[in-house]
PDB file of N, CA and C in Angstrom:
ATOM      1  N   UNK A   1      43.989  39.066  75.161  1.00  0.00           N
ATOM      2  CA  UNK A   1      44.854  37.891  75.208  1.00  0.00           C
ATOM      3  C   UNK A   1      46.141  38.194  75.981  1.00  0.00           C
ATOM      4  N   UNK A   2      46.597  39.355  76.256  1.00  0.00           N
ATOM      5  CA  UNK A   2      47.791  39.740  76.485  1.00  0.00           C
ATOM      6  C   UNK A   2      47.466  39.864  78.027  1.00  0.00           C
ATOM      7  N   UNK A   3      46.341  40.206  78.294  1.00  0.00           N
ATOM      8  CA  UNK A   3      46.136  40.537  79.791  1.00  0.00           C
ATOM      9  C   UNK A   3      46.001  39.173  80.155  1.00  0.00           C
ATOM     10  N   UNK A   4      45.532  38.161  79.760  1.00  0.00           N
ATOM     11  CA  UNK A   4      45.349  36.799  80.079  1.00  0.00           C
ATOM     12  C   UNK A   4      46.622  35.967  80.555  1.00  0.00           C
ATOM     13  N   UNK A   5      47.120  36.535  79.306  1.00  0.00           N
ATOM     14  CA  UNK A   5      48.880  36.059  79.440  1.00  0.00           C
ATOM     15  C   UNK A   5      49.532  36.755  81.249  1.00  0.00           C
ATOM     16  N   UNK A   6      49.289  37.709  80.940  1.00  0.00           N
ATOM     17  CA  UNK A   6      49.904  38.537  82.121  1.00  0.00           C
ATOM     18  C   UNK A   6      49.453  38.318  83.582  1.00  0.00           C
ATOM     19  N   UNK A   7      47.992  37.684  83.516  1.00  0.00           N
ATOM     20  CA  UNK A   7      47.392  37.569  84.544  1.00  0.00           C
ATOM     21  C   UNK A   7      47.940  36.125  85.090  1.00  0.00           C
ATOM     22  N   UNK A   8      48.077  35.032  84.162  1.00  0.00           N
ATOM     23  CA  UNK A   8      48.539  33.849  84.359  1.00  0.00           C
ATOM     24  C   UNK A   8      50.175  33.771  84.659  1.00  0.00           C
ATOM     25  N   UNK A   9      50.939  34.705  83.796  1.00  0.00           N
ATOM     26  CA  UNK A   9      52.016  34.805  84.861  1.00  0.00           C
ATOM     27  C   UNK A   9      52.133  34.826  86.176  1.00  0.00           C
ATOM     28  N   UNK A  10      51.648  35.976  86.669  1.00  0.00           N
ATOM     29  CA  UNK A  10      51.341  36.670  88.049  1.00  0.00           C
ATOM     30  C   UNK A  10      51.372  35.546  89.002  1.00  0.00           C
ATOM     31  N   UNK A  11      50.155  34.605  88.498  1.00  0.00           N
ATOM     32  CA  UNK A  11      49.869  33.624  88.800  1.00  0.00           C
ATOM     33  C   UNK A  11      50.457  32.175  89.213  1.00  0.00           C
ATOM     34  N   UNK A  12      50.810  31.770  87.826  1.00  0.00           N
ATOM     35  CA  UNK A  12      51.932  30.419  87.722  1.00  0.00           C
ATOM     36  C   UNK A  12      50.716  29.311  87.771  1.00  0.00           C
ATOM     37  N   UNK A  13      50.001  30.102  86.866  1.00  0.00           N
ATOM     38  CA  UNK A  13      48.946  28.959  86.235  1.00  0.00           C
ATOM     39  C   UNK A  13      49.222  28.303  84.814  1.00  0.00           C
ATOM     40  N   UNK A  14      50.043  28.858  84.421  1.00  0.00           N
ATOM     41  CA  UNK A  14      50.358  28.406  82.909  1.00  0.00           C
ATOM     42  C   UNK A  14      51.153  27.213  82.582  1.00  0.00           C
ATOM     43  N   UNK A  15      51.029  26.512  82.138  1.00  0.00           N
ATOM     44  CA  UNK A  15      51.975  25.317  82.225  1.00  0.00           C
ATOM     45  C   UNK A  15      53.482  25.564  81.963  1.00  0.00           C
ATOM     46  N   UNK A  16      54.284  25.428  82.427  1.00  0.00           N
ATOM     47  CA  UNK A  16      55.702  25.497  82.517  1.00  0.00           C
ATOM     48  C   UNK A  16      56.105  26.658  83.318  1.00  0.00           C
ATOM     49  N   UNK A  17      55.227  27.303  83.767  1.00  0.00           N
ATOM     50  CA  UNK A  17      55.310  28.419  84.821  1.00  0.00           C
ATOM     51  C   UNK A  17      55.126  28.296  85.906  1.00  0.00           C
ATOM     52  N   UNK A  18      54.883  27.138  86.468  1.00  0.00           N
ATOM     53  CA  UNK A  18      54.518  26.661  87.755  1.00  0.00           C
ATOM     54  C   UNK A  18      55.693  26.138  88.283  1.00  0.00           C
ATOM     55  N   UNK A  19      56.597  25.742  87.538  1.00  0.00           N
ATOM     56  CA  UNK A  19      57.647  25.307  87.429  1.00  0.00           C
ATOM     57  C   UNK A  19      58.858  26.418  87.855  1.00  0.00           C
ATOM     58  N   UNK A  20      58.823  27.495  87.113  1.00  0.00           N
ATOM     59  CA  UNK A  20      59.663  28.062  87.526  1.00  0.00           C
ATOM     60  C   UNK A  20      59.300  29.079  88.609  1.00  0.00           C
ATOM     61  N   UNK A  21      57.807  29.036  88.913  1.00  0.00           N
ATOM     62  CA  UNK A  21      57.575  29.577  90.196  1.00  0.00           C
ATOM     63  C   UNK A  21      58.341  29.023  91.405  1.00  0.00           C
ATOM     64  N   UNK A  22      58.735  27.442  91.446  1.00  0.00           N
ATOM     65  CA  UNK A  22      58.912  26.639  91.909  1.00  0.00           C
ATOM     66  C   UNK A  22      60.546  26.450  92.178  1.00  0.00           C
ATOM     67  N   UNK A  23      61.159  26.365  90.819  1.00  0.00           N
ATOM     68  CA  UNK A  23      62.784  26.823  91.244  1.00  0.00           C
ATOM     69  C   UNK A  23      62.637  28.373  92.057  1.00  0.00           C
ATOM     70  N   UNK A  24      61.925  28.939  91.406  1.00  0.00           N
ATOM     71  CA  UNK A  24      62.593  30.647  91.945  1.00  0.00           C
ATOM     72  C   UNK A  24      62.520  30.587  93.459  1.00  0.00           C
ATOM     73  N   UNK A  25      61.222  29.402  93.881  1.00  0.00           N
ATOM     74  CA  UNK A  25      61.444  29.008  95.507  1.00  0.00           C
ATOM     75  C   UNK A  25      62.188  28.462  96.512  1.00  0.00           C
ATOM     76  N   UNK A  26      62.834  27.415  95.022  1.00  0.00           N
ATOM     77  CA  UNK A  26      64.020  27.250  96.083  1.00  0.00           C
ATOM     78  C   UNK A  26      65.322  27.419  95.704  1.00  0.00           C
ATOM     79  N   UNK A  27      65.643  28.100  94.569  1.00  0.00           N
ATOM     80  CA  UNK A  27      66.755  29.312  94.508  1.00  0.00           C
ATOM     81  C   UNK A  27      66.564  30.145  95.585  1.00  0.00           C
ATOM     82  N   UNK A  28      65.798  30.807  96.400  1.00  0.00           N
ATOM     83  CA  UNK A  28      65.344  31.270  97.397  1.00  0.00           C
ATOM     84  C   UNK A  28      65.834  31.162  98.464  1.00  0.00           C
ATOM     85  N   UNK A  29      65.057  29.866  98.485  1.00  0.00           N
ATOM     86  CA  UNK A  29      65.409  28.903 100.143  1.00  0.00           C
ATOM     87  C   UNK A  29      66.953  28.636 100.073  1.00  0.00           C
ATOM     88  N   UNK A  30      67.895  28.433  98.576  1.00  0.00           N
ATOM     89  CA  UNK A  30      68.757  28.302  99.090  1.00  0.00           C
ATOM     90  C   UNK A  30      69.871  29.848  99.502  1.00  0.00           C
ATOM     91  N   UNK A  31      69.488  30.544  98.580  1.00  0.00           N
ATOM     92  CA  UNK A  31      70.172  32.147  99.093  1.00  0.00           C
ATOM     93  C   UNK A  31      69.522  32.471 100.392  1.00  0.00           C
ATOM     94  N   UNK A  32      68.848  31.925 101.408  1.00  0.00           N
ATOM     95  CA  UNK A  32      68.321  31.999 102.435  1.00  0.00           C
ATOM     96  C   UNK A  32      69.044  32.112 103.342  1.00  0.00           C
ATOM     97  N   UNK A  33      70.017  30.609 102.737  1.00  0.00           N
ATOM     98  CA  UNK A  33      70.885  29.766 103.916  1.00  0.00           C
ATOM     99  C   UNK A  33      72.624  30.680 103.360  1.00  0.00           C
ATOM    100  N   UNK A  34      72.653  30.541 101.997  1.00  0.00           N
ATOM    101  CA  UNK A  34      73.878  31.015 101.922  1.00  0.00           C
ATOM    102  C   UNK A  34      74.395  32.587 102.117  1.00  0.00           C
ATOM    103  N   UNK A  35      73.450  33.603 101.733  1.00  0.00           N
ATOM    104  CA  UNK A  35      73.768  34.889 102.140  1.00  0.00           C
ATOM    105  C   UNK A  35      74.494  35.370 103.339  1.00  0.00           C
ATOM    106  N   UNK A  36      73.650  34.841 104.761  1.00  0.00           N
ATOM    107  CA  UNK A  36      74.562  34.954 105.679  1.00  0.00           C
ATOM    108  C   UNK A  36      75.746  34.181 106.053  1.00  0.00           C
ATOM    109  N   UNK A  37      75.776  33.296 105.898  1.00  0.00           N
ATOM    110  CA  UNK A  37      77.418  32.305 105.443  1.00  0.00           C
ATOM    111  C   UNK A  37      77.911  33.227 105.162  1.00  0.00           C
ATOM    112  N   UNK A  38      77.943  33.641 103.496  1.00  0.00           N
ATOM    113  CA  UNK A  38      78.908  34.198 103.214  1.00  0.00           C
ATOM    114  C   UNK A  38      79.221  35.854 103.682  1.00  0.00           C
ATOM    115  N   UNK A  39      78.228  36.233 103.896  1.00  0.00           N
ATOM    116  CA  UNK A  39      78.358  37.390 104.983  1.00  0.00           C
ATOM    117  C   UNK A  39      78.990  37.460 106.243  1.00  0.00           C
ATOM    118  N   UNK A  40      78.834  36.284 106.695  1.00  0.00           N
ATOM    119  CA  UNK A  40      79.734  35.404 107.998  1.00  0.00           C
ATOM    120  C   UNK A  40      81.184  35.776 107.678  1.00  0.00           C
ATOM    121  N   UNK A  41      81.579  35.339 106.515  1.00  0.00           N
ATOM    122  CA  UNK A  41      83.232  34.898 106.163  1.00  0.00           C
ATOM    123  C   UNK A  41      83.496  36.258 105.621  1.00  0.00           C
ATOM    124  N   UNK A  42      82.654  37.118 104.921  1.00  0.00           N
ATOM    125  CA  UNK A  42      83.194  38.132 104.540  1.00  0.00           C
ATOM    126  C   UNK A  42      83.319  39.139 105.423  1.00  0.00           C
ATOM    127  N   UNK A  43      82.675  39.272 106.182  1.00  0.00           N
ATOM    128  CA  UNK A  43      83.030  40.181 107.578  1.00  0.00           C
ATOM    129  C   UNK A  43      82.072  41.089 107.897  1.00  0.00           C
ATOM    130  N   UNK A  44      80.900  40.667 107.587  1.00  0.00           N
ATOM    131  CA  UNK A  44      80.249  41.901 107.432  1.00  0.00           C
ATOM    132  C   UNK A  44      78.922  42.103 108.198  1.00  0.00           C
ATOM    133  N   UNK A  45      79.279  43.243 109.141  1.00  0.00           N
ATOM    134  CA  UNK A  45      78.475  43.085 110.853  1.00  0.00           C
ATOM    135  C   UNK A  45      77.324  43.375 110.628  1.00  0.00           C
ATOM    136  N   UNK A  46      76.754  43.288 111.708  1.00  0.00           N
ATOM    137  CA  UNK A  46      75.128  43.477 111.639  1.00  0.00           C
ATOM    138  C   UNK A  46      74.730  45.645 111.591  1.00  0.00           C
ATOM    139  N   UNK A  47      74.947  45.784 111.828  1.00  0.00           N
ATOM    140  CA  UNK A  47      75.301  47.589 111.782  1.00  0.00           C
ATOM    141  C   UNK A  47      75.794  48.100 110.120  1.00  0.00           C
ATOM    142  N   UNK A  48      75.994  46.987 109.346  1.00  0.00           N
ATOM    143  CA  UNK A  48      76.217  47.246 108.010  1.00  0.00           C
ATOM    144  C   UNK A  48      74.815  46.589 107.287  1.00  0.00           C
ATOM    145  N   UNK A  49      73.785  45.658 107.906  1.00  0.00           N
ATOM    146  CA  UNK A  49      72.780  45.157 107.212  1.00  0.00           C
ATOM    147  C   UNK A  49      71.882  45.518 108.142  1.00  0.00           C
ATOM    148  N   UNK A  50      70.466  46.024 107.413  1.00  0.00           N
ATOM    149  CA  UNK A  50      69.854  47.048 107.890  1.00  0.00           C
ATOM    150  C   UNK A  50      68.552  45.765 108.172  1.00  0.00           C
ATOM    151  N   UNK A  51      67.989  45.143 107.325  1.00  0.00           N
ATOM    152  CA  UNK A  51      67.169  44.219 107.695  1.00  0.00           C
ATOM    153  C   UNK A  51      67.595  42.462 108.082  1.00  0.00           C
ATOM    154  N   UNK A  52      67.760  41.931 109.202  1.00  0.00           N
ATOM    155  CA  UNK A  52      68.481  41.191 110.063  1.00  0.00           C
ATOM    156  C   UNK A  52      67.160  40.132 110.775  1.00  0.00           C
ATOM    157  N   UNK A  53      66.347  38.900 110.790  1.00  0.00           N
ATOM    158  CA  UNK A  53      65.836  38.474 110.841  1.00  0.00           C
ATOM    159  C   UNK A  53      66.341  37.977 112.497  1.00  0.00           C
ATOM    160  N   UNK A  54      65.160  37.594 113.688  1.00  0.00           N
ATOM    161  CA  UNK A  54      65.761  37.297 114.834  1.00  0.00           C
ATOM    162  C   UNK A  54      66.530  35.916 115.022  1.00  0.00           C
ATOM    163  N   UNK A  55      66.241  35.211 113.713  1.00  0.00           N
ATOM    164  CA  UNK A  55      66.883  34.160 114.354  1.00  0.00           C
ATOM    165  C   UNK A  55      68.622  34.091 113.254  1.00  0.00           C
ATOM    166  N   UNK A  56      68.681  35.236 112.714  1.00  0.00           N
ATOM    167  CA  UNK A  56      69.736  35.446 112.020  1.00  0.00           C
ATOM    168  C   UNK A  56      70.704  36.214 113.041  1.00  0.00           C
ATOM    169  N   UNK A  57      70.308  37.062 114.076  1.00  0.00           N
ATOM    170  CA  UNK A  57      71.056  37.498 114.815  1.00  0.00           C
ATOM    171  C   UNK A  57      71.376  36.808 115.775  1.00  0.00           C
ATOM    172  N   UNK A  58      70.281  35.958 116.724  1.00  0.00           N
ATOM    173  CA  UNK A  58      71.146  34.753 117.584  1.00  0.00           C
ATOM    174  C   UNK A  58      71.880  34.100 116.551  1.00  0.00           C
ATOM    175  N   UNK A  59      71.987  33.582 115.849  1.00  0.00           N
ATOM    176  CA  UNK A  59      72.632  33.066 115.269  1.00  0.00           C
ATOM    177  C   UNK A  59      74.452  33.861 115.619  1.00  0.00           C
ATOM    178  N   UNK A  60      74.339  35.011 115.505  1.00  0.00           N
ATOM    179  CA  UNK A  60      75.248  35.496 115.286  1.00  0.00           C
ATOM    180  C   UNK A  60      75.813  35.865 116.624  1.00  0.00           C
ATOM    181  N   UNK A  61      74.785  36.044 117.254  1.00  0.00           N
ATOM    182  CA  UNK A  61      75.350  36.526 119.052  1.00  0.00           C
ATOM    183  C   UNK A  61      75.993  35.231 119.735  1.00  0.00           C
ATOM    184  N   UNK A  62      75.058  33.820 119.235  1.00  0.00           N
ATOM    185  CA  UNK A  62      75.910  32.487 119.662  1.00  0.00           C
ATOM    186  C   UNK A  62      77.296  32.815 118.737  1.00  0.00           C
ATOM    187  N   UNK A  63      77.606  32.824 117.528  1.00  0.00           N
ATOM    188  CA  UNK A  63      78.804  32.677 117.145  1.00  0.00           C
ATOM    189  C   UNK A  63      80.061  33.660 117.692  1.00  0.00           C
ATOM    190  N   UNK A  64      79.343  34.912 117.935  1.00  0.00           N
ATOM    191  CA  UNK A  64      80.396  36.013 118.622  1.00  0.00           C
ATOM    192  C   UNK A  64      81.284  35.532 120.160  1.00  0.00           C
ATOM    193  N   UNK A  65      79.688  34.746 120.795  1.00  0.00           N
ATOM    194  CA  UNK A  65      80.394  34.619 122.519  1.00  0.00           C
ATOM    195  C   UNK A  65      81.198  33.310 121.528  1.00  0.00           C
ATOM    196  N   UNK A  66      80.676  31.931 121.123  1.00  0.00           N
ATOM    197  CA  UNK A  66      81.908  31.271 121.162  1.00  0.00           C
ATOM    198  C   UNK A  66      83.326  31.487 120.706  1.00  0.00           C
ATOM    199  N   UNK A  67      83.177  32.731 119.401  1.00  0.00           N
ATOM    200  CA  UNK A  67      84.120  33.133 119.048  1.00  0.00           C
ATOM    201  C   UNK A  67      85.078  33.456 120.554  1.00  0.00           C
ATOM    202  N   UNK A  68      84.598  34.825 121.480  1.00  0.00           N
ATOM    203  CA  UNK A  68      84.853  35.438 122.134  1.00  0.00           C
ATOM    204  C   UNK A  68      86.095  34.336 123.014  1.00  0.00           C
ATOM    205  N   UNK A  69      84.838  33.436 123.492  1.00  0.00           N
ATOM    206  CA  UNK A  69      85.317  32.115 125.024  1.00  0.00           C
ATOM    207  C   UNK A  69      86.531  31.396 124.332  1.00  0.00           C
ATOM    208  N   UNK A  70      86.849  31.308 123.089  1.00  0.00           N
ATOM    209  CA  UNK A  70      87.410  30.359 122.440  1.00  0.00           C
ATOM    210  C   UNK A  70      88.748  31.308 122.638  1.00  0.00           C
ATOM    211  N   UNK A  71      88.792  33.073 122.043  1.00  0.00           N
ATOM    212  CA  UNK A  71      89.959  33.400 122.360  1.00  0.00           C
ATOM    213  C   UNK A  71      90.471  33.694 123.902  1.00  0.00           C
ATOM    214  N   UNK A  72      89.380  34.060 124.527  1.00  0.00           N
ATOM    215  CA  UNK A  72      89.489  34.025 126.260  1.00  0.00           C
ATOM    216  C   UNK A  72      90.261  32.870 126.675  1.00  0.00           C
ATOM    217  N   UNK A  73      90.350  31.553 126.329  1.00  0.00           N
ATOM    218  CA  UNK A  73      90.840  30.149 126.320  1.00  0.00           C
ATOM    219  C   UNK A  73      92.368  30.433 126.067  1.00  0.00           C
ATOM    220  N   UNK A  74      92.141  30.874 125.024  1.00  0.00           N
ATOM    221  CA  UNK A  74      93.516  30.655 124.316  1.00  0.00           C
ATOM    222  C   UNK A  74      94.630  31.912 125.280  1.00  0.00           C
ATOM    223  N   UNK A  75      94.111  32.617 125.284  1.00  0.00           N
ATOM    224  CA  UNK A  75      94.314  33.718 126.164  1.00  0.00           C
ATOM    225  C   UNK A  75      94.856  33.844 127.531  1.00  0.00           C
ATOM    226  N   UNK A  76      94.014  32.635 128.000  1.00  0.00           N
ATOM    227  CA  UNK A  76      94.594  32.390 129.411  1.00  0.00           C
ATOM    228  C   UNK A  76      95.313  30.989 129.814  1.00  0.00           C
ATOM    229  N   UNK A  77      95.134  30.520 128.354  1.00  0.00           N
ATOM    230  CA  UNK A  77      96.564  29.534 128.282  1.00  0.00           C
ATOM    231  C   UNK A  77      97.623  29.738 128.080  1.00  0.00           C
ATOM    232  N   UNK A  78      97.869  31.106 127.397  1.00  0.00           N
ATOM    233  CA  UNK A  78      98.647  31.644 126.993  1.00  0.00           C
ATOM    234  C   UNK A  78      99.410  32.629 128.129  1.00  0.00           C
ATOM    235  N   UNK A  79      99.039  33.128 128.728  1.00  0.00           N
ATOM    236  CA  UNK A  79      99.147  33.596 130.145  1.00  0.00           C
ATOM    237  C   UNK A  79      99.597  32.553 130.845  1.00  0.00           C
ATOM    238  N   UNK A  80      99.223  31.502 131.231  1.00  0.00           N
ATOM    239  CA  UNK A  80      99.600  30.445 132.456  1.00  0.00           C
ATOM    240  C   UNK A  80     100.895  30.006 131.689  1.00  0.00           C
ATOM    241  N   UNK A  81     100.990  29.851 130.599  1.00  0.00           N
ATOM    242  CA  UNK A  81     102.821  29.239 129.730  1.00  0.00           C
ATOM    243  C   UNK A  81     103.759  30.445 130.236  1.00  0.00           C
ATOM    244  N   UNK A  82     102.820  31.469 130.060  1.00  0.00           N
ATOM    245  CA  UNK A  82     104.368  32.969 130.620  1.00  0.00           C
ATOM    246  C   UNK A  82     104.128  32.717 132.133  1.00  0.00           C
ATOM    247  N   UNK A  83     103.288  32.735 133.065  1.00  0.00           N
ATOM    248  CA  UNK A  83     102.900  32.505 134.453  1.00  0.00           C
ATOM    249  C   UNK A  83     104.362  31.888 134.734  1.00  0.00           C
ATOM    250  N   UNK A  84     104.160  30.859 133.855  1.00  0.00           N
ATOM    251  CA  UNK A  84     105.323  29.294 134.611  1.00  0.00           C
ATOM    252  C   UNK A  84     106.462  29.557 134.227  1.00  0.00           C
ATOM    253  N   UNK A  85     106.554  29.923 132.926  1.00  0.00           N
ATOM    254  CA  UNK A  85     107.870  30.499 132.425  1.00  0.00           C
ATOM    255  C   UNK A  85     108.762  31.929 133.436  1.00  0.00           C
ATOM    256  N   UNK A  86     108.056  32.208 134.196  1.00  0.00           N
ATOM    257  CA  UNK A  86     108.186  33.237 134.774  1.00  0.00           C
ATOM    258  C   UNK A  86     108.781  33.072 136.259  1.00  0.00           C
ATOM    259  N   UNK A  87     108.240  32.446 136.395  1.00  0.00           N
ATOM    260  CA  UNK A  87     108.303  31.727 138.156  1.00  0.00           C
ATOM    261  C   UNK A  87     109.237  30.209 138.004  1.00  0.00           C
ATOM    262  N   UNK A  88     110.063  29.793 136.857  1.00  0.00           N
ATOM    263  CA  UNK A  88     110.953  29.029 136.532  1.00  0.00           C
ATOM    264  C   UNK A  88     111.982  30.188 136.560  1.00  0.00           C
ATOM    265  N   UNK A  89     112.076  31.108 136.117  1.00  0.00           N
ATOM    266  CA  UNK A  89     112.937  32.127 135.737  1.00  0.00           C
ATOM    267  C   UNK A  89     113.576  33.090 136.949  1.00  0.00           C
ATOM    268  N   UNK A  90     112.743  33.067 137.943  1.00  0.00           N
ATOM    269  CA  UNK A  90     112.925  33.678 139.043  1.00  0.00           C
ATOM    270  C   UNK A  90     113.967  32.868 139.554  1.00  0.00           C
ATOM    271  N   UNK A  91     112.955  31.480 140.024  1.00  0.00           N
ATOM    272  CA  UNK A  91     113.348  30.492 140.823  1.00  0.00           C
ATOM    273  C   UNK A  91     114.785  30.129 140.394  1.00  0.00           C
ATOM    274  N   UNK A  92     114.636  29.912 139.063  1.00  0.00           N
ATOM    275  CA  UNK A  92     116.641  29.925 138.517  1.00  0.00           C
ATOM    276  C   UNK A  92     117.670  31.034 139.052  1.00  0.00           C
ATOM    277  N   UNK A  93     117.199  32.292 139.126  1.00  0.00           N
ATOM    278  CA  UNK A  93     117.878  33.559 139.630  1.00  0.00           C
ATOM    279  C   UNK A  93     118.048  33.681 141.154  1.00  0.00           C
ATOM    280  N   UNK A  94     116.948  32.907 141.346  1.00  0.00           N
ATOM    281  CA  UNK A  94     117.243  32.999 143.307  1.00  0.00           C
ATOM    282  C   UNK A  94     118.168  32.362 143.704  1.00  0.00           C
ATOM    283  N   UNK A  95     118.340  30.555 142.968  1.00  0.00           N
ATOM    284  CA  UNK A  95     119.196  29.777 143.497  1.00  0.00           C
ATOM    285  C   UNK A  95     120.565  30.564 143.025  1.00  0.00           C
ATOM    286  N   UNK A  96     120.402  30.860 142.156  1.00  0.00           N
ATOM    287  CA  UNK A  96     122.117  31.197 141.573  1.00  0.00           C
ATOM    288  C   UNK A  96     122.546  32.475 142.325  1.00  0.00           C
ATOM    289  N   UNK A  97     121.648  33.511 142.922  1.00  0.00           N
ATOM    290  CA  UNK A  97     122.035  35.032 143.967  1.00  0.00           C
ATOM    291  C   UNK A  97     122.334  34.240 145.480  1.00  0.00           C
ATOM    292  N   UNK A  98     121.383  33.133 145.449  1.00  0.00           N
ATOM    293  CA  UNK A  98     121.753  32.560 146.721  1.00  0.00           C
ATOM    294  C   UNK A  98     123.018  31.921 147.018  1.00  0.00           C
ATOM    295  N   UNK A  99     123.675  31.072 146.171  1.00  0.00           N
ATOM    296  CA  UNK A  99     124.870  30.470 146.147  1.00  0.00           C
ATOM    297  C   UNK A  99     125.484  31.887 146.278  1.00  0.00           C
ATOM    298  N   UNK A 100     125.911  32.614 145.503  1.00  0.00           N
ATOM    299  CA  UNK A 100     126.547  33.913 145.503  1.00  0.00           C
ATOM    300  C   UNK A 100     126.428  34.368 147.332  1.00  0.00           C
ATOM    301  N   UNK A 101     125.962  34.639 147.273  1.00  0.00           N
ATOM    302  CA  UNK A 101     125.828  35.278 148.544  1.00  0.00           C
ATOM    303  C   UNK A 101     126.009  34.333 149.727  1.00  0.00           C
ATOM    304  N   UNK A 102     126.288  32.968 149.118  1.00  0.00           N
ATOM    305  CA  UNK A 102     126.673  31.970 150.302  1.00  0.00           C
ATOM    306  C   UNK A 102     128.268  31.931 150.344  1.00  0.00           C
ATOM    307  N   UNK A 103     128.775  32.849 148.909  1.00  0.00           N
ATOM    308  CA  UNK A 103     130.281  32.735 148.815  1.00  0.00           C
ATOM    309  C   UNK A 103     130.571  31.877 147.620  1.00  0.00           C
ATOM    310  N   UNK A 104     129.630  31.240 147.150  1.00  0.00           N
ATOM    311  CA  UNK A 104     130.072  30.004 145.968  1.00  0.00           C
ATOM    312  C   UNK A 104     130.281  30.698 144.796  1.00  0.00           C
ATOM    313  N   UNK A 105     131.801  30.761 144.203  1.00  0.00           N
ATOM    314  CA  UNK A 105     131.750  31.386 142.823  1.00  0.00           C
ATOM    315  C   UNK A 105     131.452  30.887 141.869  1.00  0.00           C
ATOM    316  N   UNK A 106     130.517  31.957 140.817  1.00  0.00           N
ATOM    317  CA  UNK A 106     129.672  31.375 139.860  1.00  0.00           C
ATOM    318  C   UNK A 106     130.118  31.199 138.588  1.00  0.00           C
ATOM    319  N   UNK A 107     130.020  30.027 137.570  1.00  0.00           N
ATOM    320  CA  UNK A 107     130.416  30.195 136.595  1.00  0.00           C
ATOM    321  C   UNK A 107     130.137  31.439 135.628  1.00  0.00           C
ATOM    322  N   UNK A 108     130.654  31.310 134.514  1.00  0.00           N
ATOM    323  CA  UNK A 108     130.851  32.727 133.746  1.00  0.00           C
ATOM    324  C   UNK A 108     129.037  32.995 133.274  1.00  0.00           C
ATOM    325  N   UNK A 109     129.135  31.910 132.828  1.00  0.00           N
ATOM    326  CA  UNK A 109     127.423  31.065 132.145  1.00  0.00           C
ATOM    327  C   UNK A 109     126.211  31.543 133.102  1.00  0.00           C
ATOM    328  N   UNK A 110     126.712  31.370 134.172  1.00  0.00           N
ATOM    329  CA  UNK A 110     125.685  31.902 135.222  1.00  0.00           C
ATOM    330  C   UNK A 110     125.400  33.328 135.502  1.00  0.00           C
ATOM    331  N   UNK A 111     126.704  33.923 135.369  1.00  0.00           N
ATOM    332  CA  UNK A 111     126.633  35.408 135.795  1.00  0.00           C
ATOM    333  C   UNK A 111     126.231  36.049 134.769  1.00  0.00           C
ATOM    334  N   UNK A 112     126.255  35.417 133.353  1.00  0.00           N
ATOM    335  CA  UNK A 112     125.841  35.872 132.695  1.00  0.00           C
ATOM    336  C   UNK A 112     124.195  35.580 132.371  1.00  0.00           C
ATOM    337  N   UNK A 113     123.799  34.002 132.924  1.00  0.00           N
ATOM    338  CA  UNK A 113     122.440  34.286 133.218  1.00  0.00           C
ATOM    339  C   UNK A 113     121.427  35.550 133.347  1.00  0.00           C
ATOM    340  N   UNK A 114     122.415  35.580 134.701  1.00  0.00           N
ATOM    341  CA  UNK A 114     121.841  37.040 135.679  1.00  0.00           C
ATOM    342  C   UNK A 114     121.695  38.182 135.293  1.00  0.00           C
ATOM    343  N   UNK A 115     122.600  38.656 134.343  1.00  0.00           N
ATOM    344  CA  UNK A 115     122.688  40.031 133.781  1.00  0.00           C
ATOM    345  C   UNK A 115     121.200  39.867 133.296  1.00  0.00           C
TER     346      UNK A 115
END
């Protein structure tokens, strides 16, 4: 009787066992989806998880480049604000060495620009 029992476990022939064959499937399906999520947010690279499914790693190679392009973006927006800031800064210093050197004396404000 006990092997019967045991065999019908195994199984999920028993009535009310079919059932929880059935959650445990999609308790499953859903730690499927959430494991790497939260592996996502917790930080934790592929070189730390040893079995990695292929469509779990595109997954992850798409998220790296957009990660990547997104700071490249920011990066070289960030660059073109100092670019301009830069070449405003000149251009202020040229006119004001140029007056100077045309003879025009400069206010205090200015020379102190320059320093």
């Amino acid at each position: 009787d006990a092997n019967a029992n045991a065999n019908a476990n195994a199984t999920g022939n028993v009535d009310g066992m079919a059932m929880v064959v059935g959650s445990h499937e999609v308790m499953l399906a859903e730690l499927a989806i959430d494991v790497p999520d939260l592996r996502s947010r917790v930080g934790i690279t592929d070189g730390q998880v040893t079995h990695l499914t292929l469509d779990t790693r595109v997954r992850n190679l798409v998220a790296g480049v957009e990660d990547s392009s997104n700071k490249m973006t920011e990066g070289f927006a960030f660059m073109g604000i100092g670019v301009k800031l830069l070449v405003t800064d000149v251009g202020t210093c040229g006119r004001l060495v140029w007056r100077a050197i045309l003879g025009a004396t400069l206010q205090p404000r200015e020379v102190e620009a320059l320093r």
